[in-house]
PDB file of N, CA and C in Angstrom:
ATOM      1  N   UNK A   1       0.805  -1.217   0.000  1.00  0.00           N
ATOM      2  CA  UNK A   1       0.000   0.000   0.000  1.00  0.00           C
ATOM      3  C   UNK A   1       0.845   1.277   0.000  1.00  0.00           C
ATOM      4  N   UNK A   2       1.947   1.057   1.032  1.00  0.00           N
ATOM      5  CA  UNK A   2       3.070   2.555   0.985  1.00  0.00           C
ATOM      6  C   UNK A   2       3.263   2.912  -0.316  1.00  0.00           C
ATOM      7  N   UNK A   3       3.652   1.554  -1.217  1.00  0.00           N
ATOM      8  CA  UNK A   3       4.652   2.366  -2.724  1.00  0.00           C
ATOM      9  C   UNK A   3       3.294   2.762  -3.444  1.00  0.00           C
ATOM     10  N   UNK A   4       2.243   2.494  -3.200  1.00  0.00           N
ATOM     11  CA  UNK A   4       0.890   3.051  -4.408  1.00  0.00           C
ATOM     12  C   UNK A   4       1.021   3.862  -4.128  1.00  0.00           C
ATOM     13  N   UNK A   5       0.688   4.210  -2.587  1.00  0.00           N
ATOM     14  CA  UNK A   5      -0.093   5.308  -1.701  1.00  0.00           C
ATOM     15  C   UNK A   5       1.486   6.387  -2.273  1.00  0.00           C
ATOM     16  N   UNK A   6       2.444   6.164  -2.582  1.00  0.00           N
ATOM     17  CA  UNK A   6       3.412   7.047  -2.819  1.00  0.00           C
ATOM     18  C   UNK A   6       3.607   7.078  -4.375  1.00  0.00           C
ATOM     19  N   UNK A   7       3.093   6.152  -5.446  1.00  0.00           N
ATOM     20  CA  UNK A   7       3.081   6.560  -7.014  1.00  0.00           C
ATOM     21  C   UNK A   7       1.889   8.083  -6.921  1.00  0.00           C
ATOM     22  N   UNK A   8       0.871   7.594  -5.936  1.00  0.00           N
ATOM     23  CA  UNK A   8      -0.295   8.264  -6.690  1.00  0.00           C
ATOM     24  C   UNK A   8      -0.205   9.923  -6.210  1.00  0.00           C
ATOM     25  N   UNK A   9       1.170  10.040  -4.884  1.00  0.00           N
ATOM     26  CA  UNK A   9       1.281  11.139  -4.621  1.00  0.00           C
ATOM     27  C   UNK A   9       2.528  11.816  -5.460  1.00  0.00           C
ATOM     28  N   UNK A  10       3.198  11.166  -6.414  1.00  0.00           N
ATOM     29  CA  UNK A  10       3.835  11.498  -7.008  1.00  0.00           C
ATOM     30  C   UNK A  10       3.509  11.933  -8.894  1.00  0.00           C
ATOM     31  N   UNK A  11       2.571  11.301  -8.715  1.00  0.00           N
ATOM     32  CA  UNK A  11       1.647  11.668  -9.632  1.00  0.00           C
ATOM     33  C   UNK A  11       0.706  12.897  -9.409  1.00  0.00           C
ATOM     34  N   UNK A  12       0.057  13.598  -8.543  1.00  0.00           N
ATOM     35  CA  UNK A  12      -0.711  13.734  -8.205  1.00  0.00           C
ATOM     36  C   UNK A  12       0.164  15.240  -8.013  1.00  0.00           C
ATOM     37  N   UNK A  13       1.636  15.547  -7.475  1.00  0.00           N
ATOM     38  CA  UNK A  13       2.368  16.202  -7.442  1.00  0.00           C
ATOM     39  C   UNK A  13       2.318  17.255  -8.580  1.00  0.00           C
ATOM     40  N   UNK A  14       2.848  15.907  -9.735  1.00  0.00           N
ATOM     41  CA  UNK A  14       3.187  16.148 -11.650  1.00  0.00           C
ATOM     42  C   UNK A  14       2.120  16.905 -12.053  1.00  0.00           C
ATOM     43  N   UNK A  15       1.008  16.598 -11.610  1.00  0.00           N
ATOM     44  CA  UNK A  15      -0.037  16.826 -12.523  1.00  0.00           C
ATOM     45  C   UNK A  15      -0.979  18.453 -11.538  1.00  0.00           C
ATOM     46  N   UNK A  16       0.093  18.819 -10.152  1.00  0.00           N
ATOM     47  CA  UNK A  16      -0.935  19.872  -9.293  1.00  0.00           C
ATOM     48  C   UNK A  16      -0.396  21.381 -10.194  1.00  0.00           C
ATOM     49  N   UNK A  17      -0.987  22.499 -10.442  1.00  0.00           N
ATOM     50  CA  UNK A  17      -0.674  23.333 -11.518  1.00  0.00           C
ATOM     51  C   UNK A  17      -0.809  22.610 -13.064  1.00  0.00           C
ATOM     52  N   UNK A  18      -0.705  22.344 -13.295  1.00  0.00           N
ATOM     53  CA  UNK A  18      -0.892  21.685 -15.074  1.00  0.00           C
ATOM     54  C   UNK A  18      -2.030  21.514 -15.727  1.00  0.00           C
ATOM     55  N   UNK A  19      -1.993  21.938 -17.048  1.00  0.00           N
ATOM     56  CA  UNK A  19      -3.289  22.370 -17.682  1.00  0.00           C
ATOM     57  C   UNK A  19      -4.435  21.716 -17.515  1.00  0.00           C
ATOM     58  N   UNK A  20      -4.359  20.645 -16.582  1.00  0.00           N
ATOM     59  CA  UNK A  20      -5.774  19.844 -16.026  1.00  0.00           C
ATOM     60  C   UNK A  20      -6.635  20.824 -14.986  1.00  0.00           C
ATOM     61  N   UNK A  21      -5.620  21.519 -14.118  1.00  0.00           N
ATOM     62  CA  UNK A  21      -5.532  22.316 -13.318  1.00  0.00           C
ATOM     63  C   UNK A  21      -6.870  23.513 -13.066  1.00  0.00           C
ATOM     64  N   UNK A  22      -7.974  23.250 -12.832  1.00  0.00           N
ATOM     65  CA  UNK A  22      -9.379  23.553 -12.183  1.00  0.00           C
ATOM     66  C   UNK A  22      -8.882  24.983 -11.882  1.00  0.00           C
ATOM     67  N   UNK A  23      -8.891  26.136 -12.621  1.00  0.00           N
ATOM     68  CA  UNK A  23      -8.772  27.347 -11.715  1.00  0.00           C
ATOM     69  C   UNK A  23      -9.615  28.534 -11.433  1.00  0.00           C
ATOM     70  N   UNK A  24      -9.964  28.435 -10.938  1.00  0.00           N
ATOM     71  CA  UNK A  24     -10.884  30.025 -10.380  1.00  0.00           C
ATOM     72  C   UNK A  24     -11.393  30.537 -11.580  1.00  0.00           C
ATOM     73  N   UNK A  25     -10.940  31.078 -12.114  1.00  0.00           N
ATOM     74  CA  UNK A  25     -10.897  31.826 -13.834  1.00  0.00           C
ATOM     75  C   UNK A  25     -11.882  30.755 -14.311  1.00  0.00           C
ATOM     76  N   UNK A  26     -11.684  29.953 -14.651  1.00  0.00           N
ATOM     77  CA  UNK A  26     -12.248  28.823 -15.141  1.00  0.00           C
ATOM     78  C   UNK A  26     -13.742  28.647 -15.002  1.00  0.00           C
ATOM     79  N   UNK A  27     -13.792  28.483 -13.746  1.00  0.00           N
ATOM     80  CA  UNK A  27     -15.158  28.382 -12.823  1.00  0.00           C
ATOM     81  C   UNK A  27     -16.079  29.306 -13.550  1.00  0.00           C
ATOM     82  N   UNK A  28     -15.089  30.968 -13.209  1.00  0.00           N
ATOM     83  CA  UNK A  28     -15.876  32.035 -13.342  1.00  0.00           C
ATOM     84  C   UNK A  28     -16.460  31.777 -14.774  1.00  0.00           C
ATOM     85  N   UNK A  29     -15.495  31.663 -16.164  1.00  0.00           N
ATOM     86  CA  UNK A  29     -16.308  31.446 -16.992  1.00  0.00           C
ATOM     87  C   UNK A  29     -17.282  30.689 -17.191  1.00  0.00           C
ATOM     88  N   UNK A  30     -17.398  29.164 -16.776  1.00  0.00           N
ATOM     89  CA  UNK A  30     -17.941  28.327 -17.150  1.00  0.00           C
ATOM     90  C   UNK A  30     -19.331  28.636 -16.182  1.00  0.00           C
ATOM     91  N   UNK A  31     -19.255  29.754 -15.119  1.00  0.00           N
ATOM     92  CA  UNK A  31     -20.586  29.785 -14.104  1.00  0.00           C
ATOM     93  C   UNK A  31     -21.443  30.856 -15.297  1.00  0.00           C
ATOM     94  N   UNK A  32     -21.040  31.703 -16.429  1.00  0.00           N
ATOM     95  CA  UNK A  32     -21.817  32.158 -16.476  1.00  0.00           C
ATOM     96  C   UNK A  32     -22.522  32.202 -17.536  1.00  0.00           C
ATOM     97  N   UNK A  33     -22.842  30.643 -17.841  1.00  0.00           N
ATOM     98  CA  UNK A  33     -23.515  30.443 -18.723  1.00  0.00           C
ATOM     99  C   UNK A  33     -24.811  29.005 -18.278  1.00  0.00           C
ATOM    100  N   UNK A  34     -24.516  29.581 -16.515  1.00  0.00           N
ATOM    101  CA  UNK A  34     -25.643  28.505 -15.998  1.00  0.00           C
ATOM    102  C   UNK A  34     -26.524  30.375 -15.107  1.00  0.00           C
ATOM    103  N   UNK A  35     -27.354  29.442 -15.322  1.00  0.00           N
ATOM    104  CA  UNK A  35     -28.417  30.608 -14.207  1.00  0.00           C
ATOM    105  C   UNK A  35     -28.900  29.627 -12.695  1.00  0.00           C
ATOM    106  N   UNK A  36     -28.837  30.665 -11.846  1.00  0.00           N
ATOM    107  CA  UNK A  36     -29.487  30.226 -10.674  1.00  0.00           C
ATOM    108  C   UNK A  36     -31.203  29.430 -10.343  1.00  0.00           C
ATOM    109  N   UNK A  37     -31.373  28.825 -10.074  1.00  0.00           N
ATOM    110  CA  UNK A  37     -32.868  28.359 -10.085  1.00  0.00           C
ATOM    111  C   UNK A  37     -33.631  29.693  -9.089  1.00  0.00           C
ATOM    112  N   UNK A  38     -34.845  29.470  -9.265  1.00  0.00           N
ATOM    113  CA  UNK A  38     -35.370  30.844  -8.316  1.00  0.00           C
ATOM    114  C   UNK A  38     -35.745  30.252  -7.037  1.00  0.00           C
ATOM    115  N   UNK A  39     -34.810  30.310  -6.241  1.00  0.00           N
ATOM    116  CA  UNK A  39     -35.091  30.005  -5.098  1.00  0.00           C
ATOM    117  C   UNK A  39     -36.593  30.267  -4.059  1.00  0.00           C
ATOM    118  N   UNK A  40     -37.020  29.464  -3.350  1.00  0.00           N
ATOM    119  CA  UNK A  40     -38.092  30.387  -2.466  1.00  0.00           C
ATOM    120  C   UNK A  40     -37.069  30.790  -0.873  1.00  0.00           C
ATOM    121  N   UNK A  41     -38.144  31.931   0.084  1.00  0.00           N
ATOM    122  CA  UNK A  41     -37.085  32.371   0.683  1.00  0.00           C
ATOM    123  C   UNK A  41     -37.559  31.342   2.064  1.00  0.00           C
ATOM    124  N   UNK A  42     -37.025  30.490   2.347  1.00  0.00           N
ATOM    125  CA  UNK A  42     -37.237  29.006   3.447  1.00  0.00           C
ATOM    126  C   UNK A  42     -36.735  29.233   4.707  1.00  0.00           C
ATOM    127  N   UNK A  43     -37.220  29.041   5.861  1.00  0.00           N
ATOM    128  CA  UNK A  43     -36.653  29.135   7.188  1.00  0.00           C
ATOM    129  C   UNK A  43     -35.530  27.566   6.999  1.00  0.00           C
ATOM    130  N   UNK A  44     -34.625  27.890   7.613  1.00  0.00           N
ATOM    131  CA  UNK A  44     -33.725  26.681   7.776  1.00  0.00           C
ATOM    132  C   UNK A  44     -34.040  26.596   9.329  1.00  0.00           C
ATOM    133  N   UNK A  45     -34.903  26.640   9.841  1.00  0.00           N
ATOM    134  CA  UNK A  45     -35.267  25.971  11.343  1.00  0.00           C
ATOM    135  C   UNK A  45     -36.407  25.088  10.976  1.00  0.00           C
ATOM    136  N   UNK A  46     -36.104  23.830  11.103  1.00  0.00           N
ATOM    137  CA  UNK A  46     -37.392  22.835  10.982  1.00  0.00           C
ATOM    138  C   UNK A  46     -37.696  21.722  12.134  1.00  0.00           C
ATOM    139  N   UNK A  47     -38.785  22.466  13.150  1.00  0.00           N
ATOM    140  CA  UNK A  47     -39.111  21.838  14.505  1.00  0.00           C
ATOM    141  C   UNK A  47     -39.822  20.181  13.959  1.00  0.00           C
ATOM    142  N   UNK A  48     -40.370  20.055  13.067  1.00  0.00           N
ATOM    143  CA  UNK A  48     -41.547  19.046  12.855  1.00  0.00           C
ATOM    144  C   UNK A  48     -39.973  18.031  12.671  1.00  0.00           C
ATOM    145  N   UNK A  49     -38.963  18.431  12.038  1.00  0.00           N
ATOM    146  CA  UNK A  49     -38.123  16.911  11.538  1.00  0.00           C
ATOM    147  C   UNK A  49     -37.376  16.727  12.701  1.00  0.00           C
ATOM    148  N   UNK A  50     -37.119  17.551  13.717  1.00  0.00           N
ATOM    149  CA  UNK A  50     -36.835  17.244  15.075  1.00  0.00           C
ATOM    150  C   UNK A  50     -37.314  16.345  15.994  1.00  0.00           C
ATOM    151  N   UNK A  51     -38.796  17.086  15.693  1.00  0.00           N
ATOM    152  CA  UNK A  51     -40.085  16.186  16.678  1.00  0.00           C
ATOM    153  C   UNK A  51     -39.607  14.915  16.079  1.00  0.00           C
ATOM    154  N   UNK A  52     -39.641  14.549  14.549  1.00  0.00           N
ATOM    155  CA  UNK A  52     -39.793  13.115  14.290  1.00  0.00           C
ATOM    156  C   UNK A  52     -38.039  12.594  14.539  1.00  0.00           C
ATOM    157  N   UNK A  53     -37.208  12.984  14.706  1.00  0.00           N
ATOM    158  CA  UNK A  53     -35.967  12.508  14.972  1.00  0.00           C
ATOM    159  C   UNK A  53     -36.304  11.733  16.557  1.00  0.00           C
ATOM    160  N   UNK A  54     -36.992  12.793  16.992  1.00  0.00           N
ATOM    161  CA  UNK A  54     -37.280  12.347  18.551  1.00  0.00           C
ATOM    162  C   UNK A  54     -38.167  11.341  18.596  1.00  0.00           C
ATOM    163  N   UNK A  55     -39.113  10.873  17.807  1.00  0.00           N
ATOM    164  CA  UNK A  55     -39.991   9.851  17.624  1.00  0.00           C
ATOM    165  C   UNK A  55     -39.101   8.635  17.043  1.00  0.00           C
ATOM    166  N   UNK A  56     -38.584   8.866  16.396  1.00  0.00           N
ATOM    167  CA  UNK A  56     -37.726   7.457  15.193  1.00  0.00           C
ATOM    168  C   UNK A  56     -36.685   7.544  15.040  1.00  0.00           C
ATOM    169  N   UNK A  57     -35.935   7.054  16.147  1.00  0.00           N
ATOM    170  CA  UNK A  57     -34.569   7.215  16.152  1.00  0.00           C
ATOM    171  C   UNK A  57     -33.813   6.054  14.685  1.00  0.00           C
ATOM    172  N   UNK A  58     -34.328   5.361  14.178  1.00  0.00           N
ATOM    173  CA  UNK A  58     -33.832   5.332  12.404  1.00  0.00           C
ATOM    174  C   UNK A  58     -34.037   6.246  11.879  1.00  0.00           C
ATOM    175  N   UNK A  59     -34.831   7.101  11.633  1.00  0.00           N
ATOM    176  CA  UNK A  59     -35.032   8.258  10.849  1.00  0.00           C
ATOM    177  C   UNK A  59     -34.281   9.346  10.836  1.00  0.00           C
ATOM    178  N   UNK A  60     -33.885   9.332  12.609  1.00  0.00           N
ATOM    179  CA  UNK A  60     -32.953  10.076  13.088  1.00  0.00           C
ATOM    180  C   UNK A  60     -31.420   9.876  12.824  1.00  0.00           C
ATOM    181  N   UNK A  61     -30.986   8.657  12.584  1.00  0.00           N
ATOM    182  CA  UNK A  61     -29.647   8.012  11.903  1.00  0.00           C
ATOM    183  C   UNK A  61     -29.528   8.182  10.045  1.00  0.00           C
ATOM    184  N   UNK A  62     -31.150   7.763   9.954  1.00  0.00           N
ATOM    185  CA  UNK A  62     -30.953   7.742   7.928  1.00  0.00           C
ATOM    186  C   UNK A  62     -30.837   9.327   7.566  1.00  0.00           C
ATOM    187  N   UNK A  63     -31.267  10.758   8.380  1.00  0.00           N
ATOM    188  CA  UNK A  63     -31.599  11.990   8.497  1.00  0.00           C
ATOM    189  C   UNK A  63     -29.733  12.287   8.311  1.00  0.00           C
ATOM    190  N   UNK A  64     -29.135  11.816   9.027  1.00  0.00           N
ATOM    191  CA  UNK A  64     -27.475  12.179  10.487  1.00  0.00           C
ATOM    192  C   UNK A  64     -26.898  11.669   8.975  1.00  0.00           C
ATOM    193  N   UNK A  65     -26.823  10.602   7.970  1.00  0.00           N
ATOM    194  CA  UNK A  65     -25.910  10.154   7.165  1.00  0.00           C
ATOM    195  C   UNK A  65     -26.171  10.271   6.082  1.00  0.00           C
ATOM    196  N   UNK A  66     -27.105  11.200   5.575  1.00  0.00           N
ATOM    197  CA  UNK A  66     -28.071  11.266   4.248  1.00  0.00           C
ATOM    198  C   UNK A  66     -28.644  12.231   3.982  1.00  0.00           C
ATOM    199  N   UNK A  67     -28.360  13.436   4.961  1.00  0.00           N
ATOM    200  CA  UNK A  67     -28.582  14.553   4.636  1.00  0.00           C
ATOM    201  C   UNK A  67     -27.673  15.788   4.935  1.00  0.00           C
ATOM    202  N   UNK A  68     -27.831  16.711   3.776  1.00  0.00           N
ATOM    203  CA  UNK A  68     -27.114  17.401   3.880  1.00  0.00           C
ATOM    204  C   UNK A  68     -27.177  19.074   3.645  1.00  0.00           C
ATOM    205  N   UNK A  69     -26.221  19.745   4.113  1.00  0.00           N
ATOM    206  CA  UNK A  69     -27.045  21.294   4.516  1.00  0.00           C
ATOM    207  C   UNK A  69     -26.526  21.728   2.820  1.00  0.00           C
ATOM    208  N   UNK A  70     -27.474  22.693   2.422  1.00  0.00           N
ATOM    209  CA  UNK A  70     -27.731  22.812   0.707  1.00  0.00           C
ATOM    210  C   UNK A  70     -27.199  24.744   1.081  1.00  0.00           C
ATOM    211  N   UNK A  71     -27.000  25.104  -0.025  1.00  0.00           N
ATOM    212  CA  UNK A  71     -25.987  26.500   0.186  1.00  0.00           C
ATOM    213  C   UNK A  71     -26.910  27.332  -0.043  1.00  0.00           C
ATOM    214  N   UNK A  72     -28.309  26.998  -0.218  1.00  0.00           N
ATOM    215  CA  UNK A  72     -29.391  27.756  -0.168  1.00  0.00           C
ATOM    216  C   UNK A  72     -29.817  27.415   1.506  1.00  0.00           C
ATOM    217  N   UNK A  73     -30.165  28.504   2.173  1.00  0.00           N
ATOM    218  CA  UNK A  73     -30.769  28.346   3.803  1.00  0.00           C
ATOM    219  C   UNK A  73     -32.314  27.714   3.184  1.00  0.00           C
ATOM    220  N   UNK A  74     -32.676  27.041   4.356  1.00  0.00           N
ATOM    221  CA  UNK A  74     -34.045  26.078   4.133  1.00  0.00           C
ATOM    222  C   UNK A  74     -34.471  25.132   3.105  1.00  0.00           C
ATOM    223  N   UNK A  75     -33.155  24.667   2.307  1.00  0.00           N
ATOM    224  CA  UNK A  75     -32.933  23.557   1.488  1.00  0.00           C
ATOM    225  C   UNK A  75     -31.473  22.627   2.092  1.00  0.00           C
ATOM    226  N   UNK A  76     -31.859  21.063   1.829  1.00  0.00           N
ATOM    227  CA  UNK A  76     -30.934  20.047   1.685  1.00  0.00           C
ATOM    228  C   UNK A  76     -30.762  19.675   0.624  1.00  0.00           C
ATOM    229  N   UNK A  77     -30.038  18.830   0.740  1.00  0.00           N
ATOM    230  CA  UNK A  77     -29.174  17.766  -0.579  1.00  0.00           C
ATOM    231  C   UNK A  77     -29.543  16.537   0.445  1.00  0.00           C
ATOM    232  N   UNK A  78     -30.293  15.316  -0.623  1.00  0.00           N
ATOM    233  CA  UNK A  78     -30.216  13.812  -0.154  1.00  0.00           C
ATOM    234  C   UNK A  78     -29.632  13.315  -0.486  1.00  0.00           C
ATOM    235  N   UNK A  79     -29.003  12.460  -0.238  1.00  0.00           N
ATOM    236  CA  UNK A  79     -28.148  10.905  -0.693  1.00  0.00           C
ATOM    237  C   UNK A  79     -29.013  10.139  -0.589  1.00  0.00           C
ATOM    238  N   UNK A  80     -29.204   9.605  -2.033  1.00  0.00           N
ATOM    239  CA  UNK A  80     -30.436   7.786  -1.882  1.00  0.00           C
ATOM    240  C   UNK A  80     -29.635   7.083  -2.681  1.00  0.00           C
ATOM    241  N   UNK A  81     -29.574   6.039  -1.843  1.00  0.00           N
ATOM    242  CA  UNK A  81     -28.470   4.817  -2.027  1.00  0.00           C
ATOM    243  C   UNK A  81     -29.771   3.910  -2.812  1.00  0.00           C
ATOM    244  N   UNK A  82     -29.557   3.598  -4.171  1.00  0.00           N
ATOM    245  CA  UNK A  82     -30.542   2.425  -4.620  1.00  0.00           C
ATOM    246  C   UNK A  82     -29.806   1.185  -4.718  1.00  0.00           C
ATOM    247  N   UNK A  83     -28.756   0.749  -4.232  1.00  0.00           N
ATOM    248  CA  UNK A  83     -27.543  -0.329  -4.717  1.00  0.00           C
ATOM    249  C   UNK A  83     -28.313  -1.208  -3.424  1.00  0.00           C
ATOM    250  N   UNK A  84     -29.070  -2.528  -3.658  1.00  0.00           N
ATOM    251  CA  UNK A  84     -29.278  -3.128  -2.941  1.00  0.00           C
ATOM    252  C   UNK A  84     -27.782  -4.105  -2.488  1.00  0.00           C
ATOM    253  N   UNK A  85     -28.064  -4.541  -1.101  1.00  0.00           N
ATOM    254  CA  UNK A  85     -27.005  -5.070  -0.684  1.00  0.00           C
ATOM    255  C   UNK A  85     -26.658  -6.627  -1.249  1.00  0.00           C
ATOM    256  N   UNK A  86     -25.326  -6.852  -1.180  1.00  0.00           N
ATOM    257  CA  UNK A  86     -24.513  -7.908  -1.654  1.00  0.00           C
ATOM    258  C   UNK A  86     -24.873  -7.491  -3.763  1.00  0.00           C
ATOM    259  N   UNK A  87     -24.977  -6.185  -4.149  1.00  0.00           N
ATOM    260  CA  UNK A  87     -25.027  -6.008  -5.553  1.00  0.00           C
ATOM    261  C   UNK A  87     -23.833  -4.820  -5.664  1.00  0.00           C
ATOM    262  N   UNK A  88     -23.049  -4.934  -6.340  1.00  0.00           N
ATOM    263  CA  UNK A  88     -21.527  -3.621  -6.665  1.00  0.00           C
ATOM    264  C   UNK A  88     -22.725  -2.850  -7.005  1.00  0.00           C
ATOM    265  N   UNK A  89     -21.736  -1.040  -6.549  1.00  0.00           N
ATOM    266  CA  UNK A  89     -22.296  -0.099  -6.997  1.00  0.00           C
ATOM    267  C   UNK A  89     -22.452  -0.112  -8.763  1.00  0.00           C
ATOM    268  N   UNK A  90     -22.905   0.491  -9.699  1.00  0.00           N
ATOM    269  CA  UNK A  90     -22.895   0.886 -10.431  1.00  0.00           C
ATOM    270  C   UNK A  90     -24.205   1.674 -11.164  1.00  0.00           C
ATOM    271  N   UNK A  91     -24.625   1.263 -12.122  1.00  0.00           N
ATOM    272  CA  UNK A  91     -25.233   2.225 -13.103  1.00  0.00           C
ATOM    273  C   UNK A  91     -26.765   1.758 -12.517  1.00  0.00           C
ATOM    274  N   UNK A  92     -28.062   2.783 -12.330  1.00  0.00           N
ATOM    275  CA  UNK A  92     -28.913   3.094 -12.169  1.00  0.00           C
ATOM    276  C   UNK A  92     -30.347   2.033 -13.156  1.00  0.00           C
ATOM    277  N   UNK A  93     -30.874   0.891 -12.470  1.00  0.00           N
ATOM    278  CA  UNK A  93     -31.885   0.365 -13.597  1.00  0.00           C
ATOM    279  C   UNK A  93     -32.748   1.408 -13.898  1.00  0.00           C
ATOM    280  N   UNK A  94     -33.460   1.201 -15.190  1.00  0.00           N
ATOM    281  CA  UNK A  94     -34.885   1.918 -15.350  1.00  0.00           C
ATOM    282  C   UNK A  94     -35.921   1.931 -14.424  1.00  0.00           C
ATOM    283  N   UNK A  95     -35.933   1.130 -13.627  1.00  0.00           N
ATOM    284  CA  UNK A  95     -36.975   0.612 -12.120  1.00  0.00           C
ATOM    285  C   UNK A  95     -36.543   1.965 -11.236  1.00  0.00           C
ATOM    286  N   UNK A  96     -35.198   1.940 -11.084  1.00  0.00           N
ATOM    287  CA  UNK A  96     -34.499   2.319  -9.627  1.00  0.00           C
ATOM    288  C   UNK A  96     -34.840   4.299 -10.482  1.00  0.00           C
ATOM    289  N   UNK A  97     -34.295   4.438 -11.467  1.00  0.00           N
ATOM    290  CA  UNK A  97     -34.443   5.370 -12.059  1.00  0.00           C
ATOM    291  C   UNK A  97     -36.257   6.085 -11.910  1.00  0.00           C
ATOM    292  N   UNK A  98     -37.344   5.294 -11.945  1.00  0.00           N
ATOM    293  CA  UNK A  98     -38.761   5.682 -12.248  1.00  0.00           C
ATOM    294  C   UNK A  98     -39.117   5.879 -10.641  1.00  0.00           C
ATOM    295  N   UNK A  99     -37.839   5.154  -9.869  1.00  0.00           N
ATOM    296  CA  UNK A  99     -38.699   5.175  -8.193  1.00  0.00           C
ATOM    297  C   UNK A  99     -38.197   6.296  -7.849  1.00  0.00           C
ATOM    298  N   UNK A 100     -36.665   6.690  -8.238  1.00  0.00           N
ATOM    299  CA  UNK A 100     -36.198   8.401  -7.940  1.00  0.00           C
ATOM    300  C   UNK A 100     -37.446   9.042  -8.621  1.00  0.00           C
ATOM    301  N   UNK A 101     -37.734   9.455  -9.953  1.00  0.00           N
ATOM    302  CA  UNK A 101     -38.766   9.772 -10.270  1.00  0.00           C
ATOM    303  C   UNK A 101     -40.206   9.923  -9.722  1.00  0.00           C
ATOM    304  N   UNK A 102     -40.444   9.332  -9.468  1.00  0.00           N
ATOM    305  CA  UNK A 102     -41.488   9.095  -8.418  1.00  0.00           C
ATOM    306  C   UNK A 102     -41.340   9.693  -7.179  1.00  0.00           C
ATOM    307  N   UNK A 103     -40.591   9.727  -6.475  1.00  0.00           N
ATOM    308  CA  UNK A 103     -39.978  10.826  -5.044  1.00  0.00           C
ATOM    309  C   UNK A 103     -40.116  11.785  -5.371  1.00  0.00           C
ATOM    310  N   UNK A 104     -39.530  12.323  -6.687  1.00  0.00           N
ATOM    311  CA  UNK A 104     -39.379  14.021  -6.826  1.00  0.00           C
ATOM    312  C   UNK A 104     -41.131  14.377  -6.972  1.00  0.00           C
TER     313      UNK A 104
END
């Protein structure tokens, strides 16, 4: 593991500055040809998902590892894991795809 764990930092070295190199500038152009969605204006205090944390302590664990604070106040980001267990991650069925669908 040392000599990988030391190719990939030597690699990783080669390649920090170099025209792969993600820079600010970059961003700026490429942000301004997306537009913002129109946000609504949301309290980020939410007593009711508390109450139920306090009721369902699973809910309260799937809530703690699966959710996440969104850079808009009074919005998250979810993580939904559809990879049933003992199956490798990979690509999304049409099923698993229509049940995200179905959530939104």
């Amino acid at each position: 593991p040392e000599v990988f764990a030391a190719k990939v930092e030597a690699e990783m070295a080669h390649l920090r500055g170099g025209q792969t190199t993600l820079t600010e500038a970059e961003v700026q152009r490429v942000s301004r040809h997306f537009v913002d969605p129109q946000y609504k204006a949301l309290s980020d205090q939410h007593a009711e998902l508390a109450a139920l944390d306090a009721l369902h302590p699973g809910f309260a664990r799937w809530r703690q590892r699966n959710v996440l604070a969104h850079k808009k106040p009074g919005y998250i980001a979810v993580t939904l894991s559809l990879k049933p267990t003992g199956v490798a991650p990979g690509d999304l069925t049409d099923k698993q795809l229509d049940a995200v669908a179905d959530l939104a």
